[in-house]
Every structure is written in structure tokens, then in C-alpha cells.
Protein backbone atom coordinates (compact mmCIF):
# COMPACT_ATOMS: atom_id res chain seq x y z
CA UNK A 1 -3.46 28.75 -8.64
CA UNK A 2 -3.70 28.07 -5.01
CA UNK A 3 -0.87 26.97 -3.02
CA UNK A 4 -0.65 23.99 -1.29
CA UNK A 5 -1.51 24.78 2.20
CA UNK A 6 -4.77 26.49 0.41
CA UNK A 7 -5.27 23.46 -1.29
CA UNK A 8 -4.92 21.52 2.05
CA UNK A 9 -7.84 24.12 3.39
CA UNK A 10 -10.08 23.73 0.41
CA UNK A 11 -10.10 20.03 0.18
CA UNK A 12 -11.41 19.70 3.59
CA UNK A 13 -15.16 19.99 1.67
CA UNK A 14 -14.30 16.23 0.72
CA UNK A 15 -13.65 14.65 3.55
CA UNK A 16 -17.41 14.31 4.91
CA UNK A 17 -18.29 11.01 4.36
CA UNK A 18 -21.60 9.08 3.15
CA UNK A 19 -22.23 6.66 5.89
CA UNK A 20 -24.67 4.64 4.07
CA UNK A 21 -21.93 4.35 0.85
CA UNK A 22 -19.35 3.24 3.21
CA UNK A 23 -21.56 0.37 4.37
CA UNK A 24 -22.61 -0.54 1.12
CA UNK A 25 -18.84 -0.32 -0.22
CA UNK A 26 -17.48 -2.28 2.77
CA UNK A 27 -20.35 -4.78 2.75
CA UNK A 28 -20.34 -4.90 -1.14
CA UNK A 29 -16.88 -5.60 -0.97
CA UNK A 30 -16.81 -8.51 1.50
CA UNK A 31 -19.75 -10.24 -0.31
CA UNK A 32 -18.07 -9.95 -3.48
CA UNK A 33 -14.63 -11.31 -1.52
CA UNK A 34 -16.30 -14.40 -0.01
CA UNK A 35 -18.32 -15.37 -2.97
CA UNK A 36 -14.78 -15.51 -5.41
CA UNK A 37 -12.96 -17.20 -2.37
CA UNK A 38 -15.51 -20.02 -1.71
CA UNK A 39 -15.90 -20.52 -5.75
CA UNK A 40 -12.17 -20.80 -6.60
CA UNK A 41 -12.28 -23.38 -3.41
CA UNK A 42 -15.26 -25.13 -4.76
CA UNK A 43 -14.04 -28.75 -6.71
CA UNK A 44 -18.00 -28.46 -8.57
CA UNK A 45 -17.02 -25.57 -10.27
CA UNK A 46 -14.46 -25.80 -13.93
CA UNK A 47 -11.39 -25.25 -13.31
CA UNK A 48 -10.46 -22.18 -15.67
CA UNK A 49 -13.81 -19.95 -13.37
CA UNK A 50 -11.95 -21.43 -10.00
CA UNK A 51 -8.91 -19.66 -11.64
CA UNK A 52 -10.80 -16.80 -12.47
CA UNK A 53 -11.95 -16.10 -9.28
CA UNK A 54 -8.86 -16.89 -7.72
CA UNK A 55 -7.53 -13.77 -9.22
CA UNK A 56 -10.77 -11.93 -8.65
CA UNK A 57 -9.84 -12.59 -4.85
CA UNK A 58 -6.61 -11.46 -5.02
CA UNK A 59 -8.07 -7.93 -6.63
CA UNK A 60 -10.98 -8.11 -4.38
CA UNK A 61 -8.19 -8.26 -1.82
CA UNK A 62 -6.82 -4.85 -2.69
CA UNK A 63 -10.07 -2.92 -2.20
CA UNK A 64 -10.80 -4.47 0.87
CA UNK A 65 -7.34 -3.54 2.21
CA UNK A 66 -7.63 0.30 1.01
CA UNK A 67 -10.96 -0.02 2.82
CA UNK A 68 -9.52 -1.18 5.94
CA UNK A 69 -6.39 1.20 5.39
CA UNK A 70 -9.10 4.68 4.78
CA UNK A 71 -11.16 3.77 8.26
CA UNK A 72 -7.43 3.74 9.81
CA UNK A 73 -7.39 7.15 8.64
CA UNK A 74 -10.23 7.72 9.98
CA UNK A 75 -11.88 8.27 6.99
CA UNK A 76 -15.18 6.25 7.08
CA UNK A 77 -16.89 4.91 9.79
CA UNK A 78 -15.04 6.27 12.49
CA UNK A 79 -17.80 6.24 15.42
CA UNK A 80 -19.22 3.01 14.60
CA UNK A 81 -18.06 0.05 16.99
CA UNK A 82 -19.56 -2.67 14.66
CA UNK A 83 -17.43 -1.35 11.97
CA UNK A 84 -14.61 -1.43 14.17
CA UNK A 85 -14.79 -5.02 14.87
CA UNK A 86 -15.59 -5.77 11.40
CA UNK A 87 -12.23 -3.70 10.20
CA UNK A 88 -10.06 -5.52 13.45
CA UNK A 89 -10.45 -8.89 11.68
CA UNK A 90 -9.70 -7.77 7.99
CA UNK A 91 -6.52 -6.40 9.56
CA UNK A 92 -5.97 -9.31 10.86
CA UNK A 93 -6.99 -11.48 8.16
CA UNK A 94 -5.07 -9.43 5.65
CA UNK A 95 -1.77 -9.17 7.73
CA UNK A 96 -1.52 -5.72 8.33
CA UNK A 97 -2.82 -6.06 12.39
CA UNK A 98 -3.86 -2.10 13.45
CA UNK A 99 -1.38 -1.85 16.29
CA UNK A 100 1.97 -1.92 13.89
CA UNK A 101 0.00 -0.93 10.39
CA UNK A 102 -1.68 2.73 11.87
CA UNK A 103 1.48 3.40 13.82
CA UNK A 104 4.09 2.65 10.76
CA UNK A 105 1.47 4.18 7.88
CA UNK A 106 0.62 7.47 10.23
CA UNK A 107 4.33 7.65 10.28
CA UNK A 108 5.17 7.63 6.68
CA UNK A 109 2.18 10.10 6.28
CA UNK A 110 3.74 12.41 8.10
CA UNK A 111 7.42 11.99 6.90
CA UNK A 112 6.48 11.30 3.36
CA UNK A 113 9.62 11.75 0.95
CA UNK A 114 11.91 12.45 4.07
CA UNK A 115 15.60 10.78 3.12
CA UNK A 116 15.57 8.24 5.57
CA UNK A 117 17.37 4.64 6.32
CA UNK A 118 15.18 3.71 8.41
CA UNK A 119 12.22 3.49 6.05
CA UNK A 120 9.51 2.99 9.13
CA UNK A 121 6.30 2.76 6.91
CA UNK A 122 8.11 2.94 3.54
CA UNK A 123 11.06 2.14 1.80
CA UNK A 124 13.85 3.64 2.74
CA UNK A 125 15.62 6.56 0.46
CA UNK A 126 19.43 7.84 1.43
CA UNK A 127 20.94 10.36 -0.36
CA UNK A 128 23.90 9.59 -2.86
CA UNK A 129 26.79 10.82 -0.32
CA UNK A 130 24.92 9.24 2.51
CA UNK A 131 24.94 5.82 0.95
CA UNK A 132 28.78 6.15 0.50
CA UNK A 133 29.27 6.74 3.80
CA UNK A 134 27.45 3.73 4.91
CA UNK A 135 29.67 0.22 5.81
CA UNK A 136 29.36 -2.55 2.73
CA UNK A 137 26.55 -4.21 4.93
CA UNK A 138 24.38 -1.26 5.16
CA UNK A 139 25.13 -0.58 1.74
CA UNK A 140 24.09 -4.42 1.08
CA UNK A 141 20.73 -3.82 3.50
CA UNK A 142 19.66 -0.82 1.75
CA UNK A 143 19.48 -2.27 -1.40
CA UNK A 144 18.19 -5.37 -1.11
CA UNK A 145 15.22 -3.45 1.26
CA UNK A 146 14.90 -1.77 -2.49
CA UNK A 147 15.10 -4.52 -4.58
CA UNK A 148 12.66 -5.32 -7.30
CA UNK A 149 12.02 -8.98 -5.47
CA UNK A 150 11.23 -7.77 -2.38
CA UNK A 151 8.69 -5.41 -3.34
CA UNK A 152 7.47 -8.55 -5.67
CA UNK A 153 7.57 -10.45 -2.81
CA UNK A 154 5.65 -8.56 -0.64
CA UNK A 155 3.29 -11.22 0.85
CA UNK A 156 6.54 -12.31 2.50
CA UNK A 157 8.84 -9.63 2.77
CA UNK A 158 6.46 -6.54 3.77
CA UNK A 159 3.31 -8.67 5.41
CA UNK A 160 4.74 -11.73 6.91
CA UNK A 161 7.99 -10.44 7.87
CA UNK A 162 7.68 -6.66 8.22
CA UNK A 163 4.31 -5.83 9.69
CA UNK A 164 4.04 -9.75 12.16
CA UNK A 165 7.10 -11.24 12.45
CA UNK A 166 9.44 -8.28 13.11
CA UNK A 167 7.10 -5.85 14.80
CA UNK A 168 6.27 -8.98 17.10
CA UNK A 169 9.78 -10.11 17.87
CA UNK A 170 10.71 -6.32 19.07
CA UNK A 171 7.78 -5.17 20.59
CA UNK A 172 5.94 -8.63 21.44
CA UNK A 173 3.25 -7.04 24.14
CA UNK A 174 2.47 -3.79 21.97
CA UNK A 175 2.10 -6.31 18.72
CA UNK A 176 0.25 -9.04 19.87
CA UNK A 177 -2.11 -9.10 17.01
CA UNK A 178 0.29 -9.47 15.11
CA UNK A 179 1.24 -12.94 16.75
CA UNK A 180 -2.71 -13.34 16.37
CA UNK A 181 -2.67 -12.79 12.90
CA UNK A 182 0.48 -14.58 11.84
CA UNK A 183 -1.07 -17.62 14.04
CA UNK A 184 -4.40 -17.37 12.34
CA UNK A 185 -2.84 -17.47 8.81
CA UNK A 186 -0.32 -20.04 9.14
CA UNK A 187 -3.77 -22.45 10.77
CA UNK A 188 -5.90 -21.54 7.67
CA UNK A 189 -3.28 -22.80 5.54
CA UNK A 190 -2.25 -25.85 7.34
CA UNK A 191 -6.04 -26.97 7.47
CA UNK A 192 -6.32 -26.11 3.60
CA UNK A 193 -3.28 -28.07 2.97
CA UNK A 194 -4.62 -30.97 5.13
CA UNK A 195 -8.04 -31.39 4.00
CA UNK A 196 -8.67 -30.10 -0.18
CA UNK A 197 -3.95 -30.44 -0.80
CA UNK A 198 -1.17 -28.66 -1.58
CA UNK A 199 -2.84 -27.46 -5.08
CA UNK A 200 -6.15 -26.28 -3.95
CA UNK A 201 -3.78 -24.45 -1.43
CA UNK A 202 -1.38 -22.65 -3.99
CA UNK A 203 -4.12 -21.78 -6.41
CA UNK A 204 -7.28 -20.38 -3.70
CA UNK A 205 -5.09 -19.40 -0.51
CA UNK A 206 -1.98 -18.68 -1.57
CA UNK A 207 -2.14 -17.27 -5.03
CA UNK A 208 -5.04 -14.61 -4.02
CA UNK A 209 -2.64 -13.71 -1.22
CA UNK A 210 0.56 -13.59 -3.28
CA UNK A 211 -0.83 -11.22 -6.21
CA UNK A 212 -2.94 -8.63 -3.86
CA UNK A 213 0.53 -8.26 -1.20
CA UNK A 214 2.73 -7.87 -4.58
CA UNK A 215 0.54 -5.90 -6.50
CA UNK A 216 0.10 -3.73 -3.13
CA UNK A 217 3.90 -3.46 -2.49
CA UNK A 218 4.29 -2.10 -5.91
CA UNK A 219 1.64 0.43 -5.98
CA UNK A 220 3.10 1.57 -2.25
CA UNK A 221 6.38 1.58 -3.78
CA UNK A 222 5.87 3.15 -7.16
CA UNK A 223 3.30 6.07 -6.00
CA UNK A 224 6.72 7.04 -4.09
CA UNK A 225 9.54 5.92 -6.45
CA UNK A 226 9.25 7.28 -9.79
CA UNK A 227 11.33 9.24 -11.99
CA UNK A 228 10.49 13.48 -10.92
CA UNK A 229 10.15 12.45 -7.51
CA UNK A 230 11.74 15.43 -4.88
CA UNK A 231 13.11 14.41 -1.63
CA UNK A 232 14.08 16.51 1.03
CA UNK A 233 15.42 16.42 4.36
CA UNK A 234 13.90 16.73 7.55
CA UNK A 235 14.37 20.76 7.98
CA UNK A 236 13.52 21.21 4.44
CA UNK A 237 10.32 18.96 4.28
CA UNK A 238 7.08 20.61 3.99
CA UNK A 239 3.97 17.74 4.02
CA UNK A 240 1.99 20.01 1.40
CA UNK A 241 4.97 19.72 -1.09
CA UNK A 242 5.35 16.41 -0.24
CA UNK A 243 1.89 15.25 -1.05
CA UNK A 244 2.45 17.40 -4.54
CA UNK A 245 5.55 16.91 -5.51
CA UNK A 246 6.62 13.87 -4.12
CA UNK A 247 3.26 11.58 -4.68
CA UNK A 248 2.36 10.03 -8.02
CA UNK A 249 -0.89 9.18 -9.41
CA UNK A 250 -1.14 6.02 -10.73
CA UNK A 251 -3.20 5.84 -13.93
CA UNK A 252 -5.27 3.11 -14.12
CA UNK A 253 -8.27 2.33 -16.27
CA UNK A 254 -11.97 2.54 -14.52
CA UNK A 255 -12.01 -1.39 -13.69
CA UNK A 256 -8.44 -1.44 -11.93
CA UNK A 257 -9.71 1.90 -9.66
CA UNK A 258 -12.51 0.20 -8.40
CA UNK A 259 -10.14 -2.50 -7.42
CA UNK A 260 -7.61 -0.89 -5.98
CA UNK A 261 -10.18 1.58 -4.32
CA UNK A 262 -9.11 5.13 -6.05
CA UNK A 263 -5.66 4.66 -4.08
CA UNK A 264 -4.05 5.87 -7.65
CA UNK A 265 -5.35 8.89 -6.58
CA UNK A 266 -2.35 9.13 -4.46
CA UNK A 267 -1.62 12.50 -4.26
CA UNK A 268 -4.88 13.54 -2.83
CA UNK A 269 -4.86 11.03 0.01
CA UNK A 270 -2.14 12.11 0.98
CA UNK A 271 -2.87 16.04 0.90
CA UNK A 272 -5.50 15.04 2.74
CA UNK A 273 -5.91 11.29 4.62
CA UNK A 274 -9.46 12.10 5.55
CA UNK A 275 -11.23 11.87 2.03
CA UNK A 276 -13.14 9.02 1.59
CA UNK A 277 -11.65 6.32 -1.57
CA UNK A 278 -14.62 7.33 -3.12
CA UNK A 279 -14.80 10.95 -2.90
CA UNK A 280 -10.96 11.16 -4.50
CA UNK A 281 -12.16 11.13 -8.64
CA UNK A 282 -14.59 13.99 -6.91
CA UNK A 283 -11.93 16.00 -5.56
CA UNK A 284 -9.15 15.61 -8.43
CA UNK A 285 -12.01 17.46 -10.84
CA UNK A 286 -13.03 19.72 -8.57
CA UNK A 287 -9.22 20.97 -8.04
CA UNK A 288 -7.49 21.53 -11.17
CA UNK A 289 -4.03 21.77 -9.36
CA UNK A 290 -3.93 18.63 -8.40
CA UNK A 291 -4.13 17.51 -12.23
CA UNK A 292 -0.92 18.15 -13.27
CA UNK A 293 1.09 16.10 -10.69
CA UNK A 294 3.89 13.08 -11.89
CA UNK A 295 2.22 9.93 -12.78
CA UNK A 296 2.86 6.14 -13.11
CA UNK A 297 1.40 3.44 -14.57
CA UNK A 298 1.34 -0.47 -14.91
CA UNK A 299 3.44 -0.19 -18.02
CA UNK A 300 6.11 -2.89 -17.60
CA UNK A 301 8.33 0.12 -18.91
CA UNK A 302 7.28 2.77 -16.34
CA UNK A 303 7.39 -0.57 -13.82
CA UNK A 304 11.26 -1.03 -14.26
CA UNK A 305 12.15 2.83 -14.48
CA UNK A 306 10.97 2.88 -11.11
CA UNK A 307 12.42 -0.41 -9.40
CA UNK A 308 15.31 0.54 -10.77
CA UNK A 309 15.88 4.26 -8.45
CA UNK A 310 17.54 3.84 -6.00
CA UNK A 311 19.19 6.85 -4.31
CA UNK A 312 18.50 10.65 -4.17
CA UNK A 313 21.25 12.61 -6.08
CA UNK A 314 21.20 16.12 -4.05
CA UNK A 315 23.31 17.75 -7.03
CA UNK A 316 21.23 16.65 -10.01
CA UNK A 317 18.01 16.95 -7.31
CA UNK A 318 16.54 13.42 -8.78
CA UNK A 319 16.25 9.68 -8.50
CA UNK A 320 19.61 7.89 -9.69
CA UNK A 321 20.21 4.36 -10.41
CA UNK A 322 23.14 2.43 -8.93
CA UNK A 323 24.98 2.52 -12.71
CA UNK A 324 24.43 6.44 -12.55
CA UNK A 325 25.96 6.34 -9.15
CA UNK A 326 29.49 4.13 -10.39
CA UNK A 327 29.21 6.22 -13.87
């Protein structure tokens, strides 16, 4: 069995990419995303396909995010400056502007299952004696950056908020596009409330929107949350053991990987960033180490063992909940 540095080495034979795949993924994708956008908008269409595709969007939403997210990593379609533009406005567009979203996810990359209160690029994760230490209104903070709503909420709490309106207010000239994206957002909506109403609005703008951000702030949350997962501090991190040890993989049927791009394959982005989504299936059979890794699922079961961790316990060396902390 190699070790994980080795396996860091050896999966560098998947990172090459197919240029003409990523085109036809990316272009694929965005096709597919504008015709499901422009039919749940459409008035000529019945109502129960409009709703259909309105949640089509919202998945279509997902891939076209871990799209954007892998040519971040440089991943695919790194030299090309058409693809660059293209990927500038889906950032945009999808409220996760490049200035604040490479800086915060290259970050949580490389300090992946750290214990941390700051939680720059993830959520944060104390320890159990570090949380008692904290005053009643960190305490308070922590948890509710934790809680099950605000991961839920995401489209508010991690996009709006998170990635625009806070990285804007503290850093305003670094994060202007995120002023241009918040700007661009709140005018598509205003001009879709004005001119089809407040129910076109909710069910083709805002519901699309809603599901992909909370489906995406689970996933984020879950693939990093999960009952097994090790956390370590900063002198006793290693990023190979992190990517093994302290990554899930989400299972998730063939139709929901194509959706949500492969990212369930978790564990192998993040042992190595610079695989393509669509080389990961290809590298998980190719390395048999990386089969036997913790996993998650959609189950609402496995969904509320995981929302409901909430600090590292450095004695039993797991996830605790907040009743195993007071027991």
C-alpha cells in the first residue's frame, strides 16, 4: 500500500487534461443551463416542465460551479484567455467572484482539517477545551457559523453574505467584483420582479439559486464534517493525511455525479487539486487506496449525524455533539 505522499506522486498521471472534453463539458454545460433557465421562464410552456426545469437549473447550477471552481485550480483550461473570460462571468454570475473565492478555497486547500475559528474557506472547527475557553458570544458565533440553517441557507449566508458582502465591506478595492456581482444579481432580480412578478421570480430566479447554494453548502460542509473525521493542529497537520483521513466521499448515484461534477470524489481533489472533474472516477479505480476512505451520503440520516458535530474532542480524537460536550 503506498503512502500518501506516494500516492500524491502517482496521481500526478491524472492531472493532464483533455482540452477538447473540457470545452465540450463547459460548453455542454452552459447550453444545457440556458435552455432549463429560459424554459422554466417561458409562460408557453405547462407549468409542472417550468418546475421541472427550474430544478434542472438549480442542478445544472452545481456542475457549472465545480466547473468554474476546477479551472480555479487550474485544472482545465488554464492557458486559454477565452475560457478565462467565459469562467470571470460564471463567477460572477454564480456569486463566488475569483478575487475572494481562489484566495479563501486555496486557503482551505491548504489548511484542510486544521482546528481553526477562523474558518477562512470553511467552517470553522475548535477543539472541545478551546470552545470553553471562548466568551458566551464567541461561543454563540461559533455555533450558529455551524448551524444546520446556515449551511441550508447558503445562498444567503455563504454567497451573499460571505463571499460579496463581507469580503467587499473589508477589503472593498481587492473585492470589487464582488460589489460587481452582488450589483449584477440584485438588477436581474429587480427586472424579473418588475416585468414577469414576484412568482415567476421565486420559482425561475430564486428557487434555482436557493437549491444549487444549499445543496453546495452541504456537500462543502459534509465532505468535511462527518462522523471519523481527524483534525489536527497546525504542527501536527500533514495535507496528505488530511486529504485521506479527513475528506469524505460522498456517494452518489451516476445521475447526481454528473451534476455535481464528480466533486463526491472529494478525497482525490483534494490529494490532488489538479485532476480534472472528469478524470476523478478514473483515478479512484486506478488507486485502490483511495477506496477505502469515510463516506457520506444524502441519507437524511447520515445528513443530521453530520450537522449535528460540532467540536473536536482531542481525548476521544472525534467529532462530538454539543449534548456529548454538557454530558
Amino acid at each position: 500500500m503506498r503512502s500518501g505522499k506516494q500516492l500524491i506522486a502517482d496521481s500526478k498521471q491524472f492531472s493532464s487534461e483533455n482540452t477538447l472534453r473540457s470545452w465540450l463539458e463547459l460548453l455542454s454545460t452552459i447550453v444545457l443551463t440556458i435552455t432549463a433557465l429560459v424554459v422554466g421562464f417561458s409562460n408557453s410552456v405547462p407549468l409542472i416542465v417550468r418546475i421541472i426545469c427550474c430544478v434542472l437549473t438549480g442542478l445544472l447550477y452545481i456542475r457549472l460551479f465545480v466547473i468554474y471552481h476546477d479551472y480555479e485550480h487550474r485544472a482545465i483550461l488554464k492557458d486559454s484567455r477565452v475560457a478565462h473570460w467565459i469562467m470571470a462571468f460564471i463567477g460572477i454570475y454564480l456569486l463566488a467572484p475569483e478575487n475572494i473565492w481562489k484566495r479563501s478555497h486555496d486557503h482551505h486547500h491548504n489548511h484542510n482539517s486544521k482546528l481553526t475559528l477562523s474558518g477562512i474557506g470553511s467552517y470553522p472547527t475548535v477543539s472541545k477545551n478551546r470552545f470553553l475557553t471562548l466568551t458566551k458570544k464567541q461561543q454563540q458565533l461559533y455555533l450558529i457559523n455551524r448551524h444546520a440553517l446556515t449551511v441550508t441557507l447558503g445562498y444567503f449566508t455563504l454567497f451573499i453574505y460571505w463571499l460579496n458582502l463581507k469580503s467587499f465591506f473589508e477589503s472593498p478595492r481587492k473585492h470589487i467584483d464582488s460589489l460587481v456581482a452582488l450589483i449584477l444579481h440584485l438588477c436581474i432580480s429587480v427586472a424579473v420582479m418588475y416585468w414577469l412578478g414576484a412568482a415567476v421570480y421565486f420559482m425561475a430566479l430564486f428557487f434555482p439559486f436557493f437549491l444549487a447554494f444549499g445543496m453546495g453548502s452541504y456537500l462543502f460542509y459534509s465532505q468535511h464534517n462527518f462522523p471519523g473525521a481527524q483534525f489536527r493542529e497546525n504542527h501536527d497537520w500533514a495535507y496528505d493525511l488530511a486529504a485521506i483521513t479527513s475528506t469524505s466521499r460522498m456517494m452518489m448515484n451516476p445521475v447526481m455525479n454528473w451534476f455535481t461534477g464528480n466533486i463526491g470524489y472529494h478525497h482525490i481533489h483534494h490529494l490532488n487539486s489538479r485532476i480534472p472533474f472528469y478524470r476523478l472516477p478514473e483515478a479512484s479505480k486506478s488507486m485502490p487506496e483511495l477506496k477505502d476512505v469515510p463516506t457520506t451520503s444524502w441519507s437524511p440520516v447520515e445528513m443530521i449525524r453530520c450537522l449535528r458535530l460540532k467540536l473536536w474532542d482531542d481525548e476521544k480524537g472525534e467529532m462530538i455533539t454539543l449534548k456529548q460536550l454538557y454530558s
